[in-house]
PDB file of N, CA and C in Angstrom:
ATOM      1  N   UNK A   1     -15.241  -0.346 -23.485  1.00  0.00           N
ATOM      2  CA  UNK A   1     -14.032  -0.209 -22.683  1.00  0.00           C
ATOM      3  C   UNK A   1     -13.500  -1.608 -22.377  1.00  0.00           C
ATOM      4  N   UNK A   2     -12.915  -1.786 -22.402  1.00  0.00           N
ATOM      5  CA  UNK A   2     -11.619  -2.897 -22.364  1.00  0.00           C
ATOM      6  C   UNK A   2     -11.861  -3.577 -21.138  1.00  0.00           C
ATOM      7  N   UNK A   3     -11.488  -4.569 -20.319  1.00  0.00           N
ATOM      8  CA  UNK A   3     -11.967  -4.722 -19.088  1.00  0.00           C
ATOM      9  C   UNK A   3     -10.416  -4.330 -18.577  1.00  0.00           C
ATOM     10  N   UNK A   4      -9.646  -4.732 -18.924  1.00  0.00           N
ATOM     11  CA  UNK A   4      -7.925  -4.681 -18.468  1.00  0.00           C
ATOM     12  C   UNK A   4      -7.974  -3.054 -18.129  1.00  0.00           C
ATOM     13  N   UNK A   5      -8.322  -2.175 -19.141  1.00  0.00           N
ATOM     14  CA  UNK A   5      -8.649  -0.598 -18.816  1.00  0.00           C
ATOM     15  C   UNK A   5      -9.073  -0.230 -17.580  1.00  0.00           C
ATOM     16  N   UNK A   6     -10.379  -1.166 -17.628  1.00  0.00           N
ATOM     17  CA  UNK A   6     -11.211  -0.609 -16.380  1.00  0.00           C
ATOM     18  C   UNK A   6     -10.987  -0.806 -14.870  1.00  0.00           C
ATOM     19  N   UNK A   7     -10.180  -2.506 -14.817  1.00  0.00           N
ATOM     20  CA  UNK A   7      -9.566  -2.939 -13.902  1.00  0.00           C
ATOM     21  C   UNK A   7      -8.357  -1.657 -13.646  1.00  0.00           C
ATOM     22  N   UNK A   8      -7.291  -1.538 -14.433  1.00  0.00           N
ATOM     23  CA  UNK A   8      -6.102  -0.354 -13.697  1.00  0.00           C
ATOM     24  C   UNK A   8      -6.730   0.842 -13.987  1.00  0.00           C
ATOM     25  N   UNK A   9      -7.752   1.317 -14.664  1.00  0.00           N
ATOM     26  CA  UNK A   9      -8.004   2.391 -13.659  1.00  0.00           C
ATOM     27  C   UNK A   9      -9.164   2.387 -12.456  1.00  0.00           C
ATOM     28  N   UNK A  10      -9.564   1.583 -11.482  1.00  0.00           N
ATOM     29  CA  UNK A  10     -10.113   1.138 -10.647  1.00  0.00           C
ATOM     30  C   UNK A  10      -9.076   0.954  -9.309  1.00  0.00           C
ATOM     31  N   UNK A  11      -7.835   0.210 -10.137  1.00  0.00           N
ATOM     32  CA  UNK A  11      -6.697   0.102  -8.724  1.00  0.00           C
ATOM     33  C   UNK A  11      -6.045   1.368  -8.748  1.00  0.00           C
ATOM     34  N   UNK A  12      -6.254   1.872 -10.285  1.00  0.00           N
ATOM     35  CA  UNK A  12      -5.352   3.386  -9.432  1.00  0.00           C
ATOM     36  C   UNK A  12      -6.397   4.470  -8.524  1.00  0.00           C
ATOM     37  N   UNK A  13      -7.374   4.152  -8.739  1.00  0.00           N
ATOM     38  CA  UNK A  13      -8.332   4.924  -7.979  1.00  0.00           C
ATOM     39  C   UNK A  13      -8.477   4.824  -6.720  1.00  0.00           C
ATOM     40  N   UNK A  14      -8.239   3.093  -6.363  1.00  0.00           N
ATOM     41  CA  UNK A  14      -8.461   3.019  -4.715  1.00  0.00           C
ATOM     42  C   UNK A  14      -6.469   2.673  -4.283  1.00  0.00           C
ATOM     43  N   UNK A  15      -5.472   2.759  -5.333  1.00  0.00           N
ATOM     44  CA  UNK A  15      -4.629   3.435  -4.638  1.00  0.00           C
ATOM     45  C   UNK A  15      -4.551   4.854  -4.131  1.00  0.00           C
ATOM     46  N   UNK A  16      -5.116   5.894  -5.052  1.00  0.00           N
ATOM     47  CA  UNK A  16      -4.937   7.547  -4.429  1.00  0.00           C
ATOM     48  C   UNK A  16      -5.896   7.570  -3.181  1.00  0.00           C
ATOM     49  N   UNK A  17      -6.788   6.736  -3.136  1.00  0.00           N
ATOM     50  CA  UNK A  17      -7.461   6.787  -2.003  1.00  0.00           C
ATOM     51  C   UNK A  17      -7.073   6.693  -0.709  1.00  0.00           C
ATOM     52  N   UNK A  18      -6.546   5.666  -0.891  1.00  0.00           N
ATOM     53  CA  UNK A  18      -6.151   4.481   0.270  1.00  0.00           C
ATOM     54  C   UNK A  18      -4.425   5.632   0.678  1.00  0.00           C
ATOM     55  N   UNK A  19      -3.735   5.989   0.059  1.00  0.00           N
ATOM     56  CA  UNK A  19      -3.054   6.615   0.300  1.00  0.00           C
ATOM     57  C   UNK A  19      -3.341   8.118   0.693  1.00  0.00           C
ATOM     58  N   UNK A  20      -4.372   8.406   0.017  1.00  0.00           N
ATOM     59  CA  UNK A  20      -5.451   9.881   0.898  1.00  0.00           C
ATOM     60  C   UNK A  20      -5.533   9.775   2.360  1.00  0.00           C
ATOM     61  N   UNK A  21      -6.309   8.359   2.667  1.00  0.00           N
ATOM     62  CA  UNK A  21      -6.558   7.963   3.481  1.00  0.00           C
ATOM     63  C   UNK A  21      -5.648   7.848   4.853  1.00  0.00           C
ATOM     64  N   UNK A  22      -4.665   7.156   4.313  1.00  0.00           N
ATOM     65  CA  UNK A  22      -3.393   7.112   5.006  1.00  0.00           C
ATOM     66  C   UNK A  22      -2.925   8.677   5.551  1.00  0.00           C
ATOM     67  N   UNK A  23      -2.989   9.650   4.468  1.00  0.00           N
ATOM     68  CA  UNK A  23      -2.177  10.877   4.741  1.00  0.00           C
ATOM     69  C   UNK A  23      -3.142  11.647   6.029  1.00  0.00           C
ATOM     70  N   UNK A  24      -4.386  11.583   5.446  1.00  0.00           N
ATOM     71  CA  UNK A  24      -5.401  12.129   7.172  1.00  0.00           C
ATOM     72  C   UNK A  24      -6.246  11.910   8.134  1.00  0.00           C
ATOM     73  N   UNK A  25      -5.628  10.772   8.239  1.00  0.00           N
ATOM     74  CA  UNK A  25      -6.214   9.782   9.364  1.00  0.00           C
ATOM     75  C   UNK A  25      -5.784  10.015  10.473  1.00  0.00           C
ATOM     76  N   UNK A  26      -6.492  10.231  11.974  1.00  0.00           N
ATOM     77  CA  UNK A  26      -5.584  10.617  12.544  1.00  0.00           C
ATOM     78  C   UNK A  26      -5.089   9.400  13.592  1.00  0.00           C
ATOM     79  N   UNK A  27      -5.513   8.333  13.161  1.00  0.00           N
ATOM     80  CA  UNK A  27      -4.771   7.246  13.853  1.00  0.00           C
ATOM     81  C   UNK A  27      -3.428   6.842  13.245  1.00  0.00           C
ATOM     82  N   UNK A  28      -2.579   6.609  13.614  1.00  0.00           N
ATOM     83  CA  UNK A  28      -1.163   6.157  13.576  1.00  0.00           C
ATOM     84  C   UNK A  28      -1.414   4.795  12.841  1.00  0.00           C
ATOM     85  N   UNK A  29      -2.140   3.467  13.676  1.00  0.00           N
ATOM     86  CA  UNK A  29      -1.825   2.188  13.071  1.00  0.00           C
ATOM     87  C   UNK A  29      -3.031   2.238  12.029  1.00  0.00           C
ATOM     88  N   UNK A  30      -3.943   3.164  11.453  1.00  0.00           N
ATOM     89  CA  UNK A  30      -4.577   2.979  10.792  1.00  0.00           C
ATOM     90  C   UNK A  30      -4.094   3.608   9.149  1.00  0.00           C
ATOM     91  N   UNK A  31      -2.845   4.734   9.346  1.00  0.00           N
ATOM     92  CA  UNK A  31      -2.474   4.928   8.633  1.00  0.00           C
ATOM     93  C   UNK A  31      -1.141   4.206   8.013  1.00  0.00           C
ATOM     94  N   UNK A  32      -0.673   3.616   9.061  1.00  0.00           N
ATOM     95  CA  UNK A  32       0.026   2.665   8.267  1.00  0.00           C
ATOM     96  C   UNK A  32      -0.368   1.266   7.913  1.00  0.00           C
ATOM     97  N   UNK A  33      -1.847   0.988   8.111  1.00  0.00           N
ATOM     98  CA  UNK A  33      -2.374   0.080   7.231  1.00  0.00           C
ATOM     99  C   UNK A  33      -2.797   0.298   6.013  1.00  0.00           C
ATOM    100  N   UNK A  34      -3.158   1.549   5.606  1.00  0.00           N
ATOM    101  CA  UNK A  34      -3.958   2.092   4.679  1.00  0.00           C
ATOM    102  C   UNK A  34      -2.527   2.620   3.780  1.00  0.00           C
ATOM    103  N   UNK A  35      -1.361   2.508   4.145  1.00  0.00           N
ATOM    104  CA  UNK A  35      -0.499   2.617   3.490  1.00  0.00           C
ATOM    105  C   UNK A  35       0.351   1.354   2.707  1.00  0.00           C
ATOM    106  N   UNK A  36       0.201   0.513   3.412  1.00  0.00           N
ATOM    107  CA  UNK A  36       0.073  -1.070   2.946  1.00  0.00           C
ATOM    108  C   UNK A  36      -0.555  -1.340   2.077  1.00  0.00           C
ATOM    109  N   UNK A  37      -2.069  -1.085   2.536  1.00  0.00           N
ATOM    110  CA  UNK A  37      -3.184  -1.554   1.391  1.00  0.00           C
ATOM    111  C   UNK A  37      -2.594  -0.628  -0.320  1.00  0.00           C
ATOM    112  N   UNK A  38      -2.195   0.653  -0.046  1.00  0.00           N
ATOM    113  CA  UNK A  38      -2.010   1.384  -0.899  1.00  0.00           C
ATOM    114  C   UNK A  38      -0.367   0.663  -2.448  1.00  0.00           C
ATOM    115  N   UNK A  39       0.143   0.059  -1.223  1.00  0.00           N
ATOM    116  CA  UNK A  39       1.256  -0.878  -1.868  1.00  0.00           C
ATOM    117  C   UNK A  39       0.987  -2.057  -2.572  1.00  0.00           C
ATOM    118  N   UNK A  40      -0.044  -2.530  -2.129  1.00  0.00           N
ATOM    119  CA  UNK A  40      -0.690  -3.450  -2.247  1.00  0.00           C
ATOM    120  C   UNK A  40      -1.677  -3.472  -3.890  1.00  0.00           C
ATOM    121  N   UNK A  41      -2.292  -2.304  -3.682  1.00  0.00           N
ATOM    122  CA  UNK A  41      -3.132  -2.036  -4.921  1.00  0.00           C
ATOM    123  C   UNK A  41      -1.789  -1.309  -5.820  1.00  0.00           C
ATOM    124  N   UNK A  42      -0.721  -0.866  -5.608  1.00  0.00           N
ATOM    125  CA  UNK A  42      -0.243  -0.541  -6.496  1.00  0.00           C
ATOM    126  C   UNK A  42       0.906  -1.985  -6.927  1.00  0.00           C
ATOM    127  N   UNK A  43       1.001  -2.675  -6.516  1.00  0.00           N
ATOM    128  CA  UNK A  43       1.801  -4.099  -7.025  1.00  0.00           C
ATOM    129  C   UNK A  43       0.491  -4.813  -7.843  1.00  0.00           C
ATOM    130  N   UNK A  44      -0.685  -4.692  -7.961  1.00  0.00           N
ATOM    131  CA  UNK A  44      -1.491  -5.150  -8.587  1.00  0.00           C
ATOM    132  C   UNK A  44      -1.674  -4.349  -9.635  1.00  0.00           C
ATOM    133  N   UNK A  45      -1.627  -3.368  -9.825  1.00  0.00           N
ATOM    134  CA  UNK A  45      -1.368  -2.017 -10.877  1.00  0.00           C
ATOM    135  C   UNK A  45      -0.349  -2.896 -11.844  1.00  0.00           C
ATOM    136  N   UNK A  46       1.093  -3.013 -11.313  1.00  0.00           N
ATOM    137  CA  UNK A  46       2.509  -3.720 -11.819  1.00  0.00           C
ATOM    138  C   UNK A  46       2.031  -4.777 -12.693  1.00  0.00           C
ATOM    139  N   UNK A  47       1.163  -6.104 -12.210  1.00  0.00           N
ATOM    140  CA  UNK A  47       0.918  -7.080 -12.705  1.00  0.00           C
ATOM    141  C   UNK A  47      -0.123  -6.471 -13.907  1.00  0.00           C
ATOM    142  N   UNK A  48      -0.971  -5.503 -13.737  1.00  0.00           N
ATOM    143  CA  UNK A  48      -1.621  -5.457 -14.571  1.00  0.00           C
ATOM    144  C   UNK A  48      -0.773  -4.685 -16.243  1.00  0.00           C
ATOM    145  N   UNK A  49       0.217  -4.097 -15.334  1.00  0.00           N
ATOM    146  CA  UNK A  49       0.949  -3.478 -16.365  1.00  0.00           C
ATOM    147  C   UNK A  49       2.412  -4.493 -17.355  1.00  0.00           C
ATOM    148  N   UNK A  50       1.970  -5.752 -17.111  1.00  0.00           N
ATOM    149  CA  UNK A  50       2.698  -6.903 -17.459  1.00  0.00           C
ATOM    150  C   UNK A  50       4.523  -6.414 -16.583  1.00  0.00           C
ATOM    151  N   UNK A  51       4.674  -6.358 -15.140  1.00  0.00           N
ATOM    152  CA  UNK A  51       6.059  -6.311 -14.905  1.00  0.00           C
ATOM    153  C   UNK A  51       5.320  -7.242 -13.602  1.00  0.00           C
ATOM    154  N   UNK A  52       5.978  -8.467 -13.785  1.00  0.00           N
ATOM    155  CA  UNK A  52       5.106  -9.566 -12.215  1.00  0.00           C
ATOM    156  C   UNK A  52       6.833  -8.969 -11.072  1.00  0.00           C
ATOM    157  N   UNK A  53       7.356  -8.861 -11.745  1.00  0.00           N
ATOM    158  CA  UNK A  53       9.057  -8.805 -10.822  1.00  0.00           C
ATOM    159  C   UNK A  53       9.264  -7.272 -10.625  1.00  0.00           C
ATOM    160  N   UNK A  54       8.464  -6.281 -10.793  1.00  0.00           N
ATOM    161  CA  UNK A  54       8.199  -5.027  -9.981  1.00  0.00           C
ATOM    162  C   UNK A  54       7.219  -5.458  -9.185  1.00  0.00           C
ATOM    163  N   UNK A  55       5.793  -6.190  -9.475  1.00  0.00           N
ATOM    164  CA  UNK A  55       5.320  -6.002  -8.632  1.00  0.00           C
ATOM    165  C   UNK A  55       4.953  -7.060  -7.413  1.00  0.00           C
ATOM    166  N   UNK A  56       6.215  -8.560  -7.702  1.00  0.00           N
ATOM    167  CA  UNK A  56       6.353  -8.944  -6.608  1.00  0.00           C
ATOM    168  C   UNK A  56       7.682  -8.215  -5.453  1.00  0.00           C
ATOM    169  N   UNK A  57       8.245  -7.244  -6.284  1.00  0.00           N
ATOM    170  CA  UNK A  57       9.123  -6.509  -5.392  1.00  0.00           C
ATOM    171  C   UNK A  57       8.600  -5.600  -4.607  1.00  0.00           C
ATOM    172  N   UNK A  58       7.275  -4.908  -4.760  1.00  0.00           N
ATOM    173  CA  UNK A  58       6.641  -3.966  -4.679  1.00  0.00           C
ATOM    174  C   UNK A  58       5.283  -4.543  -3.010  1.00  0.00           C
ATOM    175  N   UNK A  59       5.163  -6.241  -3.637  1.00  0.00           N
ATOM    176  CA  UNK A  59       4.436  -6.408  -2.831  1.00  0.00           C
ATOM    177  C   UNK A  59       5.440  -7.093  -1.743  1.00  0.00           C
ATOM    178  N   UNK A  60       6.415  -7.629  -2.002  1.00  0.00           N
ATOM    179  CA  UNK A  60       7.463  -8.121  -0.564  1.00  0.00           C
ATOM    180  C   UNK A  60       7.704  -6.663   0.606  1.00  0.00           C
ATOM    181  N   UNK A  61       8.429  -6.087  -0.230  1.00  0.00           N
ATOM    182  CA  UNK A  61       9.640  -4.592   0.324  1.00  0.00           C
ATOM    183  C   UNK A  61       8.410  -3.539   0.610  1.00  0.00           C
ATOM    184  N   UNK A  62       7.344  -3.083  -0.316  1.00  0.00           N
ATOM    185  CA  UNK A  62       6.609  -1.992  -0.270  1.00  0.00           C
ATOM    186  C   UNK A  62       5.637  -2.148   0.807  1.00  0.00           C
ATOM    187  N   UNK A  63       5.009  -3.519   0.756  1.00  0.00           N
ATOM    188  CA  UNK A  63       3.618  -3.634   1.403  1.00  0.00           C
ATOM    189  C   UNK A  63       4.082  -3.975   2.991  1.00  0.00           C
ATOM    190  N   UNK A  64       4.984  -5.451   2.783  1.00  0.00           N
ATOM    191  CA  UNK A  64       5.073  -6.508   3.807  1.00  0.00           C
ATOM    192  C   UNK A  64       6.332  -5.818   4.630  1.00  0.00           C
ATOM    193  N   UNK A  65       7.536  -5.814   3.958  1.00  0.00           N
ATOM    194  CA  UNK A  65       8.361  -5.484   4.685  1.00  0.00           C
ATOM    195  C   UNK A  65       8.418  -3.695   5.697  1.00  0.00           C
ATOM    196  N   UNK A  66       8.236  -2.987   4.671  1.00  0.00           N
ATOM    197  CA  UNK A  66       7.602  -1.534   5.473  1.00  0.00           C
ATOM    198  C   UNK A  66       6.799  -1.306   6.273  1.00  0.00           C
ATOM    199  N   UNK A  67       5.553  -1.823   5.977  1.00  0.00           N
ATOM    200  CA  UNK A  67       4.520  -2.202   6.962  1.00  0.00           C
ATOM    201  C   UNK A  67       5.061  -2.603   8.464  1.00  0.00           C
ATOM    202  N   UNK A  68       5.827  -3.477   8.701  1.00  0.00           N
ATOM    203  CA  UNK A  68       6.388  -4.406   9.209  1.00  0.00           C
ATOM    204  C   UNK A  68       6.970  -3.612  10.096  1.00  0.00           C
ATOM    205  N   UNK A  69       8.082  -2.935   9.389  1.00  0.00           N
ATOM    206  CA  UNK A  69       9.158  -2.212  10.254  1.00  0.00           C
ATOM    207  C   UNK A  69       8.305  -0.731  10.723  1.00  0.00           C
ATOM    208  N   UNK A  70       7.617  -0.279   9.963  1.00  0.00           N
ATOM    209  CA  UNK A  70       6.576   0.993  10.893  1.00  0.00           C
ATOM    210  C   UNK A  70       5.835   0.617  11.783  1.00  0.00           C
ATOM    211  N   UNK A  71       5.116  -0.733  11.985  1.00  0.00           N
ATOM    212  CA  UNK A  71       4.843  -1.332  13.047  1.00  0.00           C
ATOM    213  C   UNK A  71       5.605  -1.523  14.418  1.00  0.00           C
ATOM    214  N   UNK A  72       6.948  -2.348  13.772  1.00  0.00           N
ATOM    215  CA  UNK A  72       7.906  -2.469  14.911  1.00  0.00           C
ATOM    216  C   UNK A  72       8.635  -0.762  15.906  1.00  0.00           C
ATOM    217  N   UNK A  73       8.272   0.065  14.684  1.00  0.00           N
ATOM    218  CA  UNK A  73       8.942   1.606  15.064  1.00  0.00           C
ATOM    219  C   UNK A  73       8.060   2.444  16.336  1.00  0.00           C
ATOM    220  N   UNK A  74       6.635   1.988  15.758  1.00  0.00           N
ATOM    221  CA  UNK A  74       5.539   2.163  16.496  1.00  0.00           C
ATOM    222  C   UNK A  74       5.434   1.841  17.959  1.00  0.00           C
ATOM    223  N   UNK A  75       6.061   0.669  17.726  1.00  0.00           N
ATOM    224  CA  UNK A  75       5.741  -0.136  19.412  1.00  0.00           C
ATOM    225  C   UNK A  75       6.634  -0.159  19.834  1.00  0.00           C
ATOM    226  N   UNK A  76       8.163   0.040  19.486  1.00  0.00           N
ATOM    227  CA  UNK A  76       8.997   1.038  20.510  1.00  0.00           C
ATOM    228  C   UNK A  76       9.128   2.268  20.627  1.00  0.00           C
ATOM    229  N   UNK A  77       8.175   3.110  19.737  1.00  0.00           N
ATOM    230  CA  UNK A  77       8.078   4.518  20.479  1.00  0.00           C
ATOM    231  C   UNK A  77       7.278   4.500  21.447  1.00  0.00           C
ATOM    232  N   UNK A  78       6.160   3.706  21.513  1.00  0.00           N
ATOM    233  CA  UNK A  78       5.150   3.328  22.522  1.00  0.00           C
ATOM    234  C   UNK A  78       5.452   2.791  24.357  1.00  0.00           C
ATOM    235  N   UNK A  79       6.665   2.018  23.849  1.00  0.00           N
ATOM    236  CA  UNK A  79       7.041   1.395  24.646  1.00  0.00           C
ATOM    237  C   UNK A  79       8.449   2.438  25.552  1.00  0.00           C
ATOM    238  N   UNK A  80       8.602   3.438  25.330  1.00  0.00           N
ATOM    239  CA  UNK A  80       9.694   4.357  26.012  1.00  0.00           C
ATOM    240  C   UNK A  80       9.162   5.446  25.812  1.00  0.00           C
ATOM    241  N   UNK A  81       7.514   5.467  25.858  1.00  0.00           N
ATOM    242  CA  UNK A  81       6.958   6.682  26.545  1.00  0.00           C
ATOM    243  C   UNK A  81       5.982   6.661  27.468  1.00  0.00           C
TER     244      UNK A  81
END
């Protein structure tokens, strides 16, 4: 087996996870970390699939920036209840 093989299917494995993870967790900031991480392993998927400009788009907008703003969404629902 190829190692390039074994590597993407390894990140797609602990992406369905990590996004499993995310879906029944019943913490809030734990699922939107585990939804990050999930962006995260899938922009490394991208690189492995030779596109670096999906998957530095993937890791800015998908991981960093979303993350970011579900955080910020978080702590003003928190904060006006």
């Amino acid at each position: 087996m190829d190692i390039s093989l074994f590597l993407l299917i390894s990140m797609a494995a602990f992406t369905i996870a990590a996004a499993l993870f995310a879906v029944f967790t019943k913490n809030t900031t734990t699922a939107i970390l585990s939804a990050g991480v999930s962006g995260l392993f899938a922009s490394v998927i991208y690189v492995l699939l030779a596109a670096p400009d999906v998957a530095m788009t993937e890791a800015s907008i998908g991981s960093g920036l979303t993350t970011f703003i579900f955080f910020f969404a978080l702590k003003k629902i928190r904060e006006e209840s």
